[in-house]
Every structure is written in structure tokens, then in C-alpha cells.
Protein backbone atom coordinates (compact mmCIF):
# COMPACT_ATOMS: atom_id res chain seq x y z
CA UNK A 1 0.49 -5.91 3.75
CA UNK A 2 2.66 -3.35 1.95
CA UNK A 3 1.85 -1.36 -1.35
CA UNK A 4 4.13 1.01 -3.33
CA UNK A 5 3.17 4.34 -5.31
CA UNK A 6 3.56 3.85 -9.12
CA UNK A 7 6.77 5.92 -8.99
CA UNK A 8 8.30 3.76 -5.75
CA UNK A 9 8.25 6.85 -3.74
CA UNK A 10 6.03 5.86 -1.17
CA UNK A 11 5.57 2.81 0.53
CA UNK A 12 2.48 2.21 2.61
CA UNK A 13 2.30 -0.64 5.62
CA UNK A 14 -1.20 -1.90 6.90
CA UNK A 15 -1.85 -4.40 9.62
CA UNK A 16 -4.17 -7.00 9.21
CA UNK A 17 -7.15 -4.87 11.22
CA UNK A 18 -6.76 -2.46 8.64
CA UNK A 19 -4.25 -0.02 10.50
CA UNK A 20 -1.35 2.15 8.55
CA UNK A 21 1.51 1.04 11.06
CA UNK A 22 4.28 1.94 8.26
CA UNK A 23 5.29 5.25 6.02
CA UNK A 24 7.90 5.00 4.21
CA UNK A 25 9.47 8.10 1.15
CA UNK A 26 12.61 7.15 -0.51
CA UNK A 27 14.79 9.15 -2.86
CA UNK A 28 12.47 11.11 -5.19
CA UNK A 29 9.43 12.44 -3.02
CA UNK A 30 11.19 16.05 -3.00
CA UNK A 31 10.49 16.15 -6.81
CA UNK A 32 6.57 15.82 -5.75
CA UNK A 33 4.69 18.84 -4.39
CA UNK A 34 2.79 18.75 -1.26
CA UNK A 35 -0.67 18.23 -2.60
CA UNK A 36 1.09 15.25 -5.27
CA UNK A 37 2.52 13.21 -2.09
CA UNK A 38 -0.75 13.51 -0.43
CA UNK A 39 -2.79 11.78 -3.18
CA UNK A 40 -0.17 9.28 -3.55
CA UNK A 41 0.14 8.66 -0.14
CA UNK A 42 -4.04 7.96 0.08
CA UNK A 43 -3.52 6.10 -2.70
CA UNK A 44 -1.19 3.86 -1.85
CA UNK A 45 -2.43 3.12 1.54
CA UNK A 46 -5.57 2.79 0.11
CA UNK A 47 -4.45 -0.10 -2.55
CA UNK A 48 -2.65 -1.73 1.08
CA UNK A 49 -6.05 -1.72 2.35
CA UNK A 50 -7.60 -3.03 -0.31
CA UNK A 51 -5.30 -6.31 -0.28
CA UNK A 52 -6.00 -6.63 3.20
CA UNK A 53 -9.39 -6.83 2.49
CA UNK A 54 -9.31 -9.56 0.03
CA UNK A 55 -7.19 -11.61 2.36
CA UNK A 56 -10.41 -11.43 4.80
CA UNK A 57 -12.66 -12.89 2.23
């Protein structure tokens, strides 16, 4: 299950058991500082998660 960052910078892969097993920046993340591509990297793989989760249910 994939999820994107609100901007499409970041796109975040999880496996069904939950795992990140894909990172992906594309044209854009330099305008982000460090401590902006952080949060939106937790975020995103966070919202991946969270689908995963509702597929187990």
C-alpha cells in the first residue's frame, strides 16, 4: 500500500505486515528543510499504515 505527501514529494511503500519497504522524493523535496521532510515523511508512511490497517479489518 502506497501513500503520497500532500505536495507529491514523498511517496511512502508499506507491506502488508506493516513494513516501509519503499521511499521515494521526486522533484521538489530540496525546497523542504530537513525537519519539513521528516514530518512529511512520518506522515505519509503513517497514512500507508493506516490503509494497511483497514485492509486487516
Amino acid at each position: 500500500m502506497s501513500a503520497a505527501s500532500a505536495d507529491r514529494c514523498i511517496l511512502a511503500t508499506i507491506d502488508m505486515r506493516g513494513r516501509l519497504v519503499g521511499l521515494r522524493f521526486s522533484p521538489g523535496i530540496e525546497q523542504l528543510t530537513y525537519d519539513e521532510i521528516a514530518e512529511q515523511v512520518l506522515a505519509t508512511v503513517r497514512q500507508a499504515a493506516e490503509q494497511v490497517s483497514r485492509l486487516d479489518r
